[in-house]
PDB file of N, CA and C in Angstrom:
ATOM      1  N   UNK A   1      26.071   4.661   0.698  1.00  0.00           N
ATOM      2  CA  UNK A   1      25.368   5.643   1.511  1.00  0.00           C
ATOM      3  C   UNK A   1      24.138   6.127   0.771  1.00  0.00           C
ATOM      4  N   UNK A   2      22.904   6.750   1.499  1.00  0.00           N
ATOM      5  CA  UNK A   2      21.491   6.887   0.871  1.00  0.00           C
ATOM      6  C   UNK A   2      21.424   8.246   0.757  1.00  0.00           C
ATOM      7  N   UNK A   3      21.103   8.367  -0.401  1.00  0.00           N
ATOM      8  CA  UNK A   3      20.932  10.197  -0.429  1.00  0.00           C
ATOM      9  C   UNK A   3      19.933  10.525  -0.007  1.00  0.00           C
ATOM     10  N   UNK A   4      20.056  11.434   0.848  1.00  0.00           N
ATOM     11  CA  UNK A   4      18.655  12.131   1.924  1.00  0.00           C
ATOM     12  C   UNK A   4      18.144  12.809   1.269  1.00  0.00           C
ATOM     13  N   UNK A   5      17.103  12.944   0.837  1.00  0.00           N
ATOM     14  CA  UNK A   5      15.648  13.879  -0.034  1.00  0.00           C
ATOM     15  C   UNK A   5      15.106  14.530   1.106  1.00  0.00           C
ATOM     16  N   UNK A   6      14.678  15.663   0.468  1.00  0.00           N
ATOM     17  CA  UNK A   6      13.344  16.151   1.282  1.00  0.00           C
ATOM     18  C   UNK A   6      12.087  14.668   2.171  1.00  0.00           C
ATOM     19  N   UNK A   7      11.103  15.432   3.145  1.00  0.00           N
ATOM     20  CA  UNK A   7      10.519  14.620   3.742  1.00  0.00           C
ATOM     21  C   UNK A   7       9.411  14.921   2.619  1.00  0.00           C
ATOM     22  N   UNK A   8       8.684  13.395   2.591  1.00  0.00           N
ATOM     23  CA  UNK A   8       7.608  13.685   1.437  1.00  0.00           C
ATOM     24  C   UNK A   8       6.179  13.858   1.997  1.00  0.00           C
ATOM     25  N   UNK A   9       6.489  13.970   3.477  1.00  0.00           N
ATOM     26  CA  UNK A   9       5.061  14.399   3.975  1.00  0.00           C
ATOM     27  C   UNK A   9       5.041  15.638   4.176  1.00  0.00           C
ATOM     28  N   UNK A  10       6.385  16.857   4.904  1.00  0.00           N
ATOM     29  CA  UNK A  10       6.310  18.025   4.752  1.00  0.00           C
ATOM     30  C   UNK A  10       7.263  18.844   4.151  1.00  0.00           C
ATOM     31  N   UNK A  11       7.876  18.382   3.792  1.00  0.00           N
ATOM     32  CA  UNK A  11       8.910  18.623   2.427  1.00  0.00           C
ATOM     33  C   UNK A  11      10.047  19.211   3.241  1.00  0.00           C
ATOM     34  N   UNK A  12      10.336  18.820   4.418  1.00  0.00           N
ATOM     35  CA  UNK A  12      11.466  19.784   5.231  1.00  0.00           C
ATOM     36  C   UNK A  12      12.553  19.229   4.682  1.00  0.00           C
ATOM     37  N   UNK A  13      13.734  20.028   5.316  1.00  0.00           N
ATOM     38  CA  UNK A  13      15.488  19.498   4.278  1.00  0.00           C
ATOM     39  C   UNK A  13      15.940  18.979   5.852  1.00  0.00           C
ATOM     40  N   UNK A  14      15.410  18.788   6.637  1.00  0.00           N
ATOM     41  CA  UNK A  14      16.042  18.048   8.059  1.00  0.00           C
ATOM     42  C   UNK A  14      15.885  16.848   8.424  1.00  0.00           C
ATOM     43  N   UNK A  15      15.428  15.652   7.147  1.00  0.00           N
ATOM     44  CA  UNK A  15      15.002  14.645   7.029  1.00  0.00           C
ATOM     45  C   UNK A  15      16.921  14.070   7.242  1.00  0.00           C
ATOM     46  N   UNK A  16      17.219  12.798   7.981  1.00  0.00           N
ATOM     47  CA  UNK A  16      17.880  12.144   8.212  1.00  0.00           C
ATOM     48  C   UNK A  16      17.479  10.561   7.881  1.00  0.00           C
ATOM     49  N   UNK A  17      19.123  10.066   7.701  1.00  0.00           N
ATOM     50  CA  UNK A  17      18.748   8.012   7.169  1.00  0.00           C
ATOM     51  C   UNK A  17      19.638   8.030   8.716  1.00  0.00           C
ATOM     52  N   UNK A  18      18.546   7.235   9.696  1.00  0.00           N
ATOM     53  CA  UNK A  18      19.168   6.355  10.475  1.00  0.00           C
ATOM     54  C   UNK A  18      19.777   4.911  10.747  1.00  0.00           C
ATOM     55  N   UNK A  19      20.013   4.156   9.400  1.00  0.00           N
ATOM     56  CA  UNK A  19      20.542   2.988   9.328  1.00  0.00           C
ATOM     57  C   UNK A  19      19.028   2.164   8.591  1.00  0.00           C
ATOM     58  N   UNK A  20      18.034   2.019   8.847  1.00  0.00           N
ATOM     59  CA  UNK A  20      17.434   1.657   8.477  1.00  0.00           C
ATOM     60  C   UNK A  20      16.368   2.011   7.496  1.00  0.00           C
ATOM     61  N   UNK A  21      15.705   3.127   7.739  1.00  0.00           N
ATOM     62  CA  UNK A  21      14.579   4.396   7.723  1.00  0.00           C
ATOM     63  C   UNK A  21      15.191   5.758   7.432  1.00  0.00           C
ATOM     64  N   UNK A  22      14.610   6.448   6.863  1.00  0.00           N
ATOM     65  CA  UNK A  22      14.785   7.954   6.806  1.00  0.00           C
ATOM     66  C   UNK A  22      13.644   8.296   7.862  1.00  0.00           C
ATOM     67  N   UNK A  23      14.241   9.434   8.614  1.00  0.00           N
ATOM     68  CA  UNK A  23      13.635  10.193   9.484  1.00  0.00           C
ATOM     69  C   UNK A  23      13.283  11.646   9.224  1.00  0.00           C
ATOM     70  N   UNK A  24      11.890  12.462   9.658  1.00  0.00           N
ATOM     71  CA  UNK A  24      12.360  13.481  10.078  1.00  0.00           C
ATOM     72  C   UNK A  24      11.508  14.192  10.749  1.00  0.00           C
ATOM     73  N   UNK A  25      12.522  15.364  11.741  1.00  0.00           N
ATOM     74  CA  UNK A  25      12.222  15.772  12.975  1.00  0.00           C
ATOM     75  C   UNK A  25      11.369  17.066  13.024  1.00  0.00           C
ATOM     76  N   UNK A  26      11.108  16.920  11.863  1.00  0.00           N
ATOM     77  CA  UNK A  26      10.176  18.044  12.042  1.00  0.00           C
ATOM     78  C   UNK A  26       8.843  17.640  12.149  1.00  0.00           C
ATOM     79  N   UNK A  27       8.225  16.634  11.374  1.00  0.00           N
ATOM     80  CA  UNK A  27       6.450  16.023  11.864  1.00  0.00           C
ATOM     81  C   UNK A  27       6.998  14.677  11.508  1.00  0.00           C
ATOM     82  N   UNK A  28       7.578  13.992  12.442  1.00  0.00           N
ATOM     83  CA  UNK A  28       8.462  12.621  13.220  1.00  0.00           C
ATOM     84  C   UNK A  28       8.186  11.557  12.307  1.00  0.00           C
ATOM     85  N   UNK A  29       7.851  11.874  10.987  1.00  0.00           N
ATOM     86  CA  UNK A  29       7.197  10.603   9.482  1.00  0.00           C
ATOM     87  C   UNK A  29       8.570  10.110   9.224  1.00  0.00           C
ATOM     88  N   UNK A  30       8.091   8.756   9.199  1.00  0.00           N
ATOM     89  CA  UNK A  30       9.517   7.654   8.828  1.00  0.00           C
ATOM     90  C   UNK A  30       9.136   7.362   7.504  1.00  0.00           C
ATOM     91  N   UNK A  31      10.267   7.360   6.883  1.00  0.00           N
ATOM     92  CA  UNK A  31       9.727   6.166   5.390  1.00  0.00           C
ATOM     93  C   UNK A  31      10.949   5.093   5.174  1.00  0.00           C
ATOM     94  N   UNK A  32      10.696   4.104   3.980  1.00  0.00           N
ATOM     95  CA  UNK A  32      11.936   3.474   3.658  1.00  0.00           C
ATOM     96  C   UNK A  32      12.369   4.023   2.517  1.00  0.00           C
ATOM     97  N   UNK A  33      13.726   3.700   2.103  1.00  0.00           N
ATOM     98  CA  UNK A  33      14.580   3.888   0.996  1.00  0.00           C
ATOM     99  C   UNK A  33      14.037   3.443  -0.204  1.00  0.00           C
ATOM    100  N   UNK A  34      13.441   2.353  -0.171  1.00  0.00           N
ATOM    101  CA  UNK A  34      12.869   2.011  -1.294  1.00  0.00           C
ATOM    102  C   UNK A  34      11.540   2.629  -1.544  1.00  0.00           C
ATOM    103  N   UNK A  35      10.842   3.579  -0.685  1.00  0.00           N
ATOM    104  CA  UNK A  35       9.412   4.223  -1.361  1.00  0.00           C
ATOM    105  C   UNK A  35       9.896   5.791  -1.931  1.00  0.00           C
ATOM    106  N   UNK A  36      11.367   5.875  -1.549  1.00  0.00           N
ATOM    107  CA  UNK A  36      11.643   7.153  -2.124  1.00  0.00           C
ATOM    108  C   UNK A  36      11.736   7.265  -3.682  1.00  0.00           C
ATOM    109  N   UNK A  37      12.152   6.217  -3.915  1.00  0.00           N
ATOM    110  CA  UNK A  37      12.518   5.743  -5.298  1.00  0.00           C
ATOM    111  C   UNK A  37      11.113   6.175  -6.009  1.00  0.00           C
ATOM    112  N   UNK A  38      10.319   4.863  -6.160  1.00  0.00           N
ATOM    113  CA  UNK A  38       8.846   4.993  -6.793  1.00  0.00           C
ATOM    114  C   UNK A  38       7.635   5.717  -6.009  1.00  0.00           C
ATOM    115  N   UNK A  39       7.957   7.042  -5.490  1.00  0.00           N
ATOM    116  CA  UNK A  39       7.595   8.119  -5.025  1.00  0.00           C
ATOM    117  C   UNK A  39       6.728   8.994  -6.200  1.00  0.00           C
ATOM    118  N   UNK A  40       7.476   9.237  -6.955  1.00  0.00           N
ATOM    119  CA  UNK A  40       7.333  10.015  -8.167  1.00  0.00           C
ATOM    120  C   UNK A  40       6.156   9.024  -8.937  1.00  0.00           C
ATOM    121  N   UNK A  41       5.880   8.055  -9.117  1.00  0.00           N
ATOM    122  CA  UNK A  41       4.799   7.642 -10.147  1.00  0.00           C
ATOM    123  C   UNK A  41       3.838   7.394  -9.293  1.00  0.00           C
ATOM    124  N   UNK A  42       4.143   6.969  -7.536  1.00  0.00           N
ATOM    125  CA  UNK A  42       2.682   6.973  -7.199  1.00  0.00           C
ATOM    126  C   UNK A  42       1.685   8.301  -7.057  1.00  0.00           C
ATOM    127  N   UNK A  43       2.975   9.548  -6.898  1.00  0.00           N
ATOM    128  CA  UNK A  43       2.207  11.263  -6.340  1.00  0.00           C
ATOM    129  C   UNK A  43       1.448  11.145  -7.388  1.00  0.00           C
ATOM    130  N   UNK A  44       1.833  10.789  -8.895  1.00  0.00           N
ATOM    131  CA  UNK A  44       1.329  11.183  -9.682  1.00  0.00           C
ATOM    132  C   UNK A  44       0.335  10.562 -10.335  1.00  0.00           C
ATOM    133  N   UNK A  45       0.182   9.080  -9.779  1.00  0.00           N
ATOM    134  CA  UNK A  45      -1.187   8.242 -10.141  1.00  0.00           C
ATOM    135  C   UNK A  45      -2.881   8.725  -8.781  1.00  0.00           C
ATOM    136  N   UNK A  46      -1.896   9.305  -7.726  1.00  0.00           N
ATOM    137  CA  UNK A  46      -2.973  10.017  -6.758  1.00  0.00           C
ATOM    138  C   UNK A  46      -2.396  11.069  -5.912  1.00  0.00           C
ATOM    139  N   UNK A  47      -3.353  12.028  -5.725  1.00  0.00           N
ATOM    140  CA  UNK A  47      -2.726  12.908  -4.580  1.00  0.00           C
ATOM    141  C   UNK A  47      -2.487  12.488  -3.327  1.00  0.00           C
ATOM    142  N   UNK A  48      -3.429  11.465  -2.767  1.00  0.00           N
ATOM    143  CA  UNK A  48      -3.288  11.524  -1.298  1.00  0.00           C
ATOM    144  C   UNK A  48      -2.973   9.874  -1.559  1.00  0.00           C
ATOM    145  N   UNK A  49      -1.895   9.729  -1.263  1.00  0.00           N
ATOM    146  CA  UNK A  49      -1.324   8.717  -0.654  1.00  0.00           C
ATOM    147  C   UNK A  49      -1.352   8.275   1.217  1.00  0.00           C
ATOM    148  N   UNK A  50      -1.645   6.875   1.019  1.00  0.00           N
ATOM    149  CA  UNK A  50      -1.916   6.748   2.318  1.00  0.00           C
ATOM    150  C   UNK A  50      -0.972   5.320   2.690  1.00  0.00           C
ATOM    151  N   UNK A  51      -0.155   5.163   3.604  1.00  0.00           N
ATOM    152  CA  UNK A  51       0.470   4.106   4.234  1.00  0.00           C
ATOM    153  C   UNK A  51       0.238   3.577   5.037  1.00  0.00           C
ATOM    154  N   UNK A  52       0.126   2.160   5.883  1.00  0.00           N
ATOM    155  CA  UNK A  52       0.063   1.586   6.957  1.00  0.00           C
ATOM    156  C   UNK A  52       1.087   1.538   7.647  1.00  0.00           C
ATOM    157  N   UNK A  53       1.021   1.231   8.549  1.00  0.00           N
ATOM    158  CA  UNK A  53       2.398   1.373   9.835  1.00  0.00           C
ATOM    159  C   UNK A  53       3.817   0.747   9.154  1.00  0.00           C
ATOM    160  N   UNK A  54       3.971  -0.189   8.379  1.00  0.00           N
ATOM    161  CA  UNK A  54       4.657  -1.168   7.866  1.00  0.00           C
ATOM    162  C   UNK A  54       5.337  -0.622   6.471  1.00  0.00           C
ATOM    163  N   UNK A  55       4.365   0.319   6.036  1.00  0.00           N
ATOM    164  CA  UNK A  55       5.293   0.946   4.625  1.00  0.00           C
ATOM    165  C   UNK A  55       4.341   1.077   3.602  1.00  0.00           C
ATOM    166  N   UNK A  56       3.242   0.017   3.456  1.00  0.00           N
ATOM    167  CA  UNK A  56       2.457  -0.854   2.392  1.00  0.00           C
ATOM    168  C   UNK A  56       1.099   0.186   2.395  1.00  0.00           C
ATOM    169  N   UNK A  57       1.397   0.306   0.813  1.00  0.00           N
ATOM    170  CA  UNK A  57       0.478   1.433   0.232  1.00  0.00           C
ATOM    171  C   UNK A  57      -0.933   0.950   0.334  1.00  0.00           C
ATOM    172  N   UNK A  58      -1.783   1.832   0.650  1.00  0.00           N
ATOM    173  CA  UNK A  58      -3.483   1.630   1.159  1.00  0.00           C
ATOM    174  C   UNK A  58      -4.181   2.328   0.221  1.00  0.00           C
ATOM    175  N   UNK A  59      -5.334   1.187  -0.196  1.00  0.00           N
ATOM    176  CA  UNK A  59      -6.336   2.142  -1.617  1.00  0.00           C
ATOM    177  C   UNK A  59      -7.634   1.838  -1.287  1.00  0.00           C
ATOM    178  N   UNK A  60      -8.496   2.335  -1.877  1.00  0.00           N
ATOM    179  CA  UNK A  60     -10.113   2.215  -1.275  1.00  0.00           C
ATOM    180  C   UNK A  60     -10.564   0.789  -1.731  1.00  0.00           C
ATOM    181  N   UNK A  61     -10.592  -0.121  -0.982  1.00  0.00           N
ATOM    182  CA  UNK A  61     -11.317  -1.279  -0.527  1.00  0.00           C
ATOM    183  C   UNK A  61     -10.394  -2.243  -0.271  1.00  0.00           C
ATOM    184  N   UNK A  62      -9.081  -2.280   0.206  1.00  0.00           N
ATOM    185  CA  UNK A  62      -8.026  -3.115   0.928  1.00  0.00           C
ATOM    186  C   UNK A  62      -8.866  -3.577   2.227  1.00  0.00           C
ATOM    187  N   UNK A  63      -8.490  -4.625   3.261  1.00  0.00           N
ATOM    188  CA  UNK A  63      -9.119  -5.280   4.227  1.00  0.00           C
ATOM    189  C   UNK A  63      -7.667  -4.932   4.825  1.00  0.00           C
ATOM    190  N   UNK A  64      -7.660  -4.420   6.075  1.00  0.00           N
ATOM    191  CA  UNK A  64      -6.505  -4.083   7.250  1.00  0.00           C
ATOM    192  C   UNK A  64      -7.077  -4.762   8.508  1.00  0.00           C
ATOM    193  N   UNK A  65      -5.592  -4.921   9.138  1.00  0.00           N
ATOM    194  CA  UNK A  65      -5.484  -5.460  10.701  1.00  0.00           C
ATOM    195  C   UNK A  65      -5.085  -4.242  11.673  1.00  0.00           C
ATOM    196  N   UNK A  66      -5.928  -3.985  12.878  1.00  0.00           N
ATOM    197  CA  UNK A  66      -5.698  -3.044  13.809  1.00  0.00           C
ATOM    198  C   UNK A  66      -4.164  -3.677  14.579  1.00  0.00           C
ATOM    199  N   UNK A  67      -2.952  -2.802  14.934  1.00  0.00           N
ATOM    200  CA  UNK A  67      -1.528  -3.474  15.207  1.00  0.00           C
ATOM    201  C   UNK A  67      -1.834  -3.138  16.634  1.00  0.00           C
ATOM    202  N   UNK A  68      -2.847  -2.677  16.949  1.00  0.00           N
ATOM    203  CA  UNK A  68      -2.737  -1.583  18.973  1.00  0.00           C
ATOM    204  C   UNK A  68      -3.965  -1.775  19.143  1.00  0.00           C
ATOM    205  N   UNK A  69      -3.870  -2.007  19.996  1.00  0.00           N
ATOM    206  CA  UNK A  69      -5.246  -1.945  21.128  1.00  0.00           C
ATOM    207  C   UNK A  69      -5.814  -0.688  20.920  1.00  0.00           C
ATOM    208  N   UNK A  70      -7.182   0.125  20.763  1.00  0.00           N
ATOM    209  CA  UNK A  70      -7.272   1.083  20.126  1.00  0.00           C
ATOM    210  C   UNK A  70      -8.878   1.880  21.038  1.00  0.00           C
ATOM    211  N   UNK A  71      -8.520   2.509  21.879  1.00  0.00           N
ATOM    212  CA  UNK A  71      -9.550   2.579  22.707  1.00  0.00           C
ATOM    213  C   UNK A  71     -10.754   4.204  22.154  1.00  0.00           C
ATOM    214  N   UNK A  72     -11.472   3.746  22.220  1.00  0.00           N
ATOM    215  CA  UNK A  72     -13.010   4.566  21.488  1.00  0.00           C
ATOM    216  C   UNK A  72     -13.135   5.767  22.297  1.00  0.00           C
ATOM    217  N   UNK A  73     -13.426   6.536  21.786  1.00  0.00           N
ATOM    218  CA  UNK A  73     -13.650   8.058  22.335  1.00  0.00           C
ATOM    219  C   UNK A  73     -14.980   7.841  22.546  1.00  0.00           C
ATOM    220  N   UNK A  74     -15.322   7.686  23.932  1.00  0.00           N
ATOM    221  CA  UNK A  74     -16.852   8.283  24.425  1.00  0.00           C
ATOM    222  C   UNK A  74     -17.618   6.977  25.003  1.00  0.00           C
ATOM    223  N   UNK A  75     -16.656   5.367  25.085  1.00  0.00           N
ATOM    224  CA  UNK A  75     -16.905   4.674  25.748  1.00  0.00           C
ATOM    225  C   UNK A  75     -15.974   3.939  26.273  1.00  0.00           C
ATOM    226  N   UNK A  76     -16.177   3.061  27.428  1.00  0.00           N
ATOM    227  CA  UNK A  76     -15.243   2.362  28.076  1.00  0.00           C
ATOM    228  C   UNK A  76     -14.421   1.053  27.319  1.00  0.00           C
ATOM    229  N   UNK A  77     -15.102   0.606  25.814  1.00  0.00           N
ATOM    230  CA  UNK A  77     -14.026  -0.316  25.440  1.00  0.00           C
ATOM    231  C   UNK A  77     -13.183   0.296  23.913  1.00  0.00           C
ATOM    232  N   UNK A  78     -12.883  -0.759  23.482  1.00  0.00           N
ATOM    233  CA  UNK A  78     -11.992  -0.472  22.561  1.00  0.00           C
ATOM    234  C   UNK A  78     -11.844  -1.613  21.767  1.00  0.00           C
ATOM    235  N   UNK A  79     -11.123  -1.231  20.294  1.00  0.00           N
ATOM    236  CA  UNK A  79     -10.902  -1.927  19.298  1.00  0.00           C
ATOM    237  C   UNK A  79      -9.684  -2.691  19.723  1.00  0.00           C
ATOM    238  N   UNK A  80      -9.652  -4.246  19.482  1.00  0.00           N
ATOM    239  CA  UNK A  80      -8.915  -4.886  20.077  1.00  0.00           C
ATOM    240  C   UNK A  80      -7.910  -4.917  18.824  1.00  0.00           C
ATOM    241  N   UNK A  81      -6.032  -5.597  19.141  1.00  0.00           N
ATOM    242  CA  UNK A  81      -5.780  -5.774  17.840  1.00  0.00           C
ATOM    243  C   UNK A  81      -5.773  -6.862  17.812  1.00  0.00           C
ATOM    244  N   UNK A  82      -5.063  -7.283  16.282  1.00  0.00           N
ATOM    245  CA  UNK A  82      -6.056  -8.071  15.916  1.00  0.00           C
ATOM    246  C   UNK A  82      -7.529  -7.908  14.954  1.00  0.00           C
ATOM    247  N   UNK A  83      -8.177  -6.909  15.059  1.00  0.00           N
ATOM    248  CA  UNK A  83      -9.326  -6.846  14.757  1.00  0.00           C
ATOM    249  C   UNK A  83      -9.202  -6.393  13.483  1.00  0.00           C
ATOM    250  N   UNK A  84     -10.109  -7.488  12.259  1.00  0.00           N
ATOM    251  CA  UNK A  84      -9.729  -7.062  10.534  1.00  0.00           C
ATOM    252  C   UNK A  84     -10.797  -6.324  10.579  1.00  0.00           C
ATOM    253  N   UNK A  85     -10.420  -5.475   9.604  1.00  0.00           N
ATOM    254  CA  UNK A  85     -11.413  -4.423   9.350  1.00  0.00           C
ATOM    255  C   UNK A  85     -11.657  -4.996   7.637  1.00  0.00           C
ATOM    256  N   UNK A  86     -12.758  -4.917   7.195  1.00  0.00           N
ATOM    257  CA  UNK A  86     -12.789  -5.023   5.511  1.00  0.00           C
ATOM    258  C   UNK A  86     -13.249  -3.731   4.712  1.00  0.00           C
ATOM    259  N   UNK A  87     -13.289  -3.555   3.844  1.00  0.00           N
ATOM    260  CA  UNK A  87     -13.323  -2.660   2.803  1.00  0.00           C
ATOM    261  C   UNK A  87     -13.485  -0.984   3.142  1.00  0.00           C
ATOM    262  N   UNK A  88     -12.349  -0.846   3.465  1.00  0.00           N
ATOM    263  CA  UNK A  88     -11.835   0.547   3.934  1.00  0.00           C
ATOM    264  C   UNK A  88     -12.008   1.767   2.917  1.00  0.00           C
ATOM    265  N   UNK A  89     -12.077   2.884   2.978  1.00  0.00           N
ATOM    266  CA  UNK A  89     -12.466   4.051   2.196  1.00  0.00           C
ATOM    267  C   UNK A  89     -11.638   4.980   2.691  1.00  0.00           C
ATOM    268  N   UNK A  90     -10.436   5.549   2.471  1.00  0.00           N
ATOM    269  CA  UNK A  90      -9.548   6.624   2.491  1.00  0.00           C
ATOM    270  C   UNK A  90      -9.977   7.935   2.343  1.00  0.00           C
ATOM    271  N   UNK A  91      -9.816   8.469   3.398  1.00  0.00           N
ATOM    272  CA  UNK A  91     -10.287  10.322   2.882  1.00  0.00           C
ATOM    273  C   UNK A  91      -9.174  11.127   3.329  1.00  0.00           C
ATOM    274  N   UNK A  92      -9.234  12.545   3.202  1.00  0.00           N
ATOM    275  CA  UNK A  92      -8.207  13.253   3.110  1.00  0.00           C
ATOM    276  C   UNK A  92      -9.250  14.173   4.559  1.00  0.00           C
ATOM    277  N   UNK A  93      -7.896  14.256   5.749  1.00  0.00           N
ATOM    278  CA  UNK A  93      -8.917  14.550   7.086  1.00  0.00           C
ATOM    279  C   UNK A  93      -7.968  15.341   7.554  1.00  0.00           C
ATOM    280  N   UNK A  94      -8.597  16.544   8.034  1.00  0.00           N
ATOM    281  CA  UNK A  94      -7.516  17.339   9.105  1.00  0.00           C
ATOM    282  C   UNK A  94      -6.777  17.014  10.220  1.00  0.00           C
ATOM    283  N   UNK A  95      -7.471  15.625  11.367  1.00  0.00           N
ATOM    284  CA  UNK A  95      -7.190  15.514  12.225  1.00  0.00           C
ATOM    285  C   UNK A  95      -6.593  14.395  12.225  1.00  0.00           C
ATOM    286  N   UNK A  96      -5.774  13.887  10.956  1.00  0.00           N
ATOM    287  CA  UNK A  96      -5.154  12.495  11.297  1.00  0.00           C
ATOM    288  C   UNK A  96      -5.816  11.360  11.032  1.00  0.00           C
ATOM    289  N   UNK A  97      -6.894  11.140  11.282  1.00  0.00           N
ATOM    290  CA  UNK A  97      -7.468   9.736  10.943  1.00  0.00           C
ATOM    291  C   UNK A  97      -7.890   9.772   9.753  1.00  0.00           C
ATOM    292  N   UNK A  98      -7.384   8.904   8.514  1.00  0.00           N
ATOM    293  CA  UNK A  98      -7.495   8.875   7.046  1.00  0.00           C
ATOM    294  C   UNK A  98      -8.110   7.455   6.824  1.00  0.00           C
ATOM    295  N   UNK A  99      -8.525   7.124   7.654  1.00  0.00           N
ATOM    296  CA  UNK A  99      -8.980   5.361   7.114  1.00  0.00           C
ATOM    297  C   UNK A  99     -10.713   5.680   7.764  1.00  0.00           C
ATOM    298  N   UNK A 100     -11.996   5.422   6.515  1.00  0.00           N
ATOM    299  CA  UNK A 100     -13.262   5.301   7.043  1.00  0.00           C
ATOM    300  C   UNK A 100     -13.434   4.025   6.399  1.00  0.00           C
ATOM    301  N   UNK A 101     -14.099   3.433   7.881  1.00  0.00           N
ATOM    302  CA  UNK A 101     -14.299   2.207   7.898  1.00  0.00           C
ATOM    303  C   UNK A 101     -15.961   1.644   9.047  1.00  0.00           C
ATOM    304  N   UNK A 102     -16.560   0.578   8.773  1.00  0.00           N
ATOM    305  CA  UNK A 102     -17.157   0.170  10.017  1.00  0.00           C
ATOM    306  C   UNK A 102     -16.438  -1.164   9.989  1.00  0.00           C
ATOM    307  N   UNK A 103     -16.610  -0.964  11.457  1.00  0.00           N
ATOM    308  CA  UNK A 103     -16.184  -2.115  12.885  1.00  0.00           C
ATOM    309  C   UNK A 103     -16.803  -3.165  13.289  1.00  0.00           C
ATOM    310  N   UNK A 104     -16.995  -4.160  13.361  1.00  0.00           N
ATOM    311  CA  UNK A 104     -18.580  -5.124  13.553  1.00  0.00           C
ATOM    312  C   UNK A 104     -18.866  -4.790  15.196  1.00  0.00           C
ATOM    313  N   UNK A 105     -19.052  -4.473  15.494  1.00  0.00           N
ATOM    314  CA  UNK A 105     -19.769  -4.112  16.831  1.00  0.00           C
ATOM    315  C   UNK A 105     -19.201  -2.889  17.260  1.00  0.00           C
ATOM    316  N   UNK A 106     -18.747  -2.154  16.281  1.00  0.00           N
ATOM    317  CA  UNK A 106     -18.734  -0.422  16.813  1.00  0.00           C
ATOM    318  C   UNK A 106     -19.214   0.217  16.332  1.00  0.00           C
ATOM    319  N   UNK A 107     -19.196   0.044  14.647  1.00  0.00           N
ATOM    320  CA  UNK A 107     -20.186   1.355  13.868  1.00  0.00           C
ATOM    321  C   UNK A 107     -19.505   1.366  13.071  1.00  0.00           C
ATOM    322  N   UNK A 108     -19.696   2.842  12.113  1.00  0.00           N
ATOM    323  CA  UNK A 108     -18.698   3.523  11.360  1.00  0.00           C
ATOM    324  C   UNK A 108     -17.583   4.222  12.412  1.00  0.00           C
ATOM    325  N   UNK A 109     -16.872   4.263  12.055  1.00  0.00           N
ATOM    326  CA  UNK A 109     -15.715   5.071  12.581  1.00  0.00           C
ATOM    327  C   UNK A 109     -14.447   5.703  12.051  1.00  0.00           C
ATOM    328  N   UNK A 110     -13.469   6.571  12.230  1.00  0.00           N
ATOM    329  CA  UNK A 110     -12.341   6.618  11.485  1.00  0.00           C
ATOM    330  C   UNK A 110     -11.462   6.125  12.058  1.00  0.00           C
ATOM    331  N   UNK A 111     -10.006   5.788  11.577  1.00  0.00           N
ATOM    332  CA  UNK A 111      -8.710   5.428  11.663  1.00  0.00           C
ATOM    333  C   UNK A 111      -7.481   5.724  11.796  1.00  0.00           C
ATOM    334  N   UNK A 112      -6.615   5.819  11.777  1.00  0.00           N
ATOM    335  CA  UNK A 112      -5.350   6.404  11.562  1.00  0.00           C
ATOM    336  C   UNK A 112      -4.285   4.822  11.079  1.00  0.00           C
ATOM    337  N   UNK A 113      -3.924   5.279   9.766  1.00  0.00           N
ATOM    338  CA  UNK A 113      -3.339   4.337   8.854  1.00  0.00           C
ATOM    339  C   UNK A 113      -2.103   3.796   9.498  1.00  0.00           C
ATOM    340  N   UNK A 114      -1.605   4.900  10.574  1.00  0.00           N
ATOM    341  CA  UNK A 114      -0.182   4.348  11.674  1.00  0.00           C
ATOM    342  C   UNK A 114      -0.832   3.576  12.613  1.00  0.00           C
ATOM    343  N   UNK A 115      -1.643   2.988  12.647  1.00  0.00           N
ATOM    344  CA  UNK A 115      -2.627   2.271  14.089  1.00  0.00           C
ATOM    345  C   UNK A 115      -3.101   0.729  12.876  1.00  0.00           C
ATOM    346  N   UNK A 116      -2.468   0.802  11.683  1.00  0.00           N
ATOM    347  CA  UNK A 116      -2.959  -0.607  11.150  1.00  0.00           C
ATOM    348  C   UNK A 116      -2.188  -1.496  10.413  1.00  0.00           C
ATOM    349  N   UNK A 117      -1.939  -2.578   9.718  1.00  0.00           N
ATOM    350  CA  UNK A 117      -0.837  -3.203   8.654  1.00  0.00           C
ATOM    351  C   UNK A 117      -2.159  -3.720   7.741  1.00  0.00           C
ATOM    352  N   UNK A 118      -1.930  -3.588   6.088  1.00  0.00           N
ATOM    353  CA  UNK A 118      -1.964  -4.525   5.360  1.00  0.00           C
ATOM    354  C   UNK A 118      -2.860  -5.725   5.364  1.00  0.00           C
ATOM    355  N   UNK A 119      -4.085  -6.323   5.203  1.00  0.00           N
ATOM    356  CA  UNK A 119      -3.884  -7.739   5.279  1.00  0.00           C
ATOM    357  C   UNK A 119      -3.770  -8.361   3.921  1.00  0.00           C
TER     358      UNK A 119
END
């Protein structure tokens, strides 16, 4: 059986292991069992840790794949998935999107690290 820790995104004690994942219901962040472990040396090699949908730790100039169809605020199309993005720049953002990046035919834009995997 997995010993349930605090959540390491808002430190609540209502974090649950549903068979696969730890959960919790207070700001709905999943992690795995195995990032709880080496938790402790990454907080402490950076503050802001950033993940992709998949688990897999994100640092400034990784190349990511969009996993969702991803539609643009303020025009009629959207980022298809599929679509690699290259040399990404991580910031620390109030509103959720932590990935700055440009798009080849959108611009600069931001991200949200749950909207990408790894490449």
């Amino acid at each position: 059986m997995q010993e349930i820790s605090n959540c390491p995104k808002c430190n609540s004690e209502n974090a649950y292991f549903d068979g696969s994942l730890f959960n919790c219901p207070d700001c709905a962040h999943e992690w795995s069992a195995h990032k709880t472990e080496g938790a402790d040396t990454a907080e402490s090699h950076d503050g802001n840790n950033f993940c992709d949908a998949y688990g897999n730790l994100l640092v400034d100039g990784d190349s990511v794949t969009v996993i969702k169809d991803l539609k643009v605020k303020g025009t009629s199309s959207s980022v298809k998935v599929g679509t690699k993005v290259k040399n990404i720049r991580l910031v620390d953002s109030s509103d959720g999107h932590n990935i700055a990046c440009k798009i080849d035919g959108f611009g600069a834009m931001n991200l949200k690290s749950e909207f990408v995997k790894k490449a």
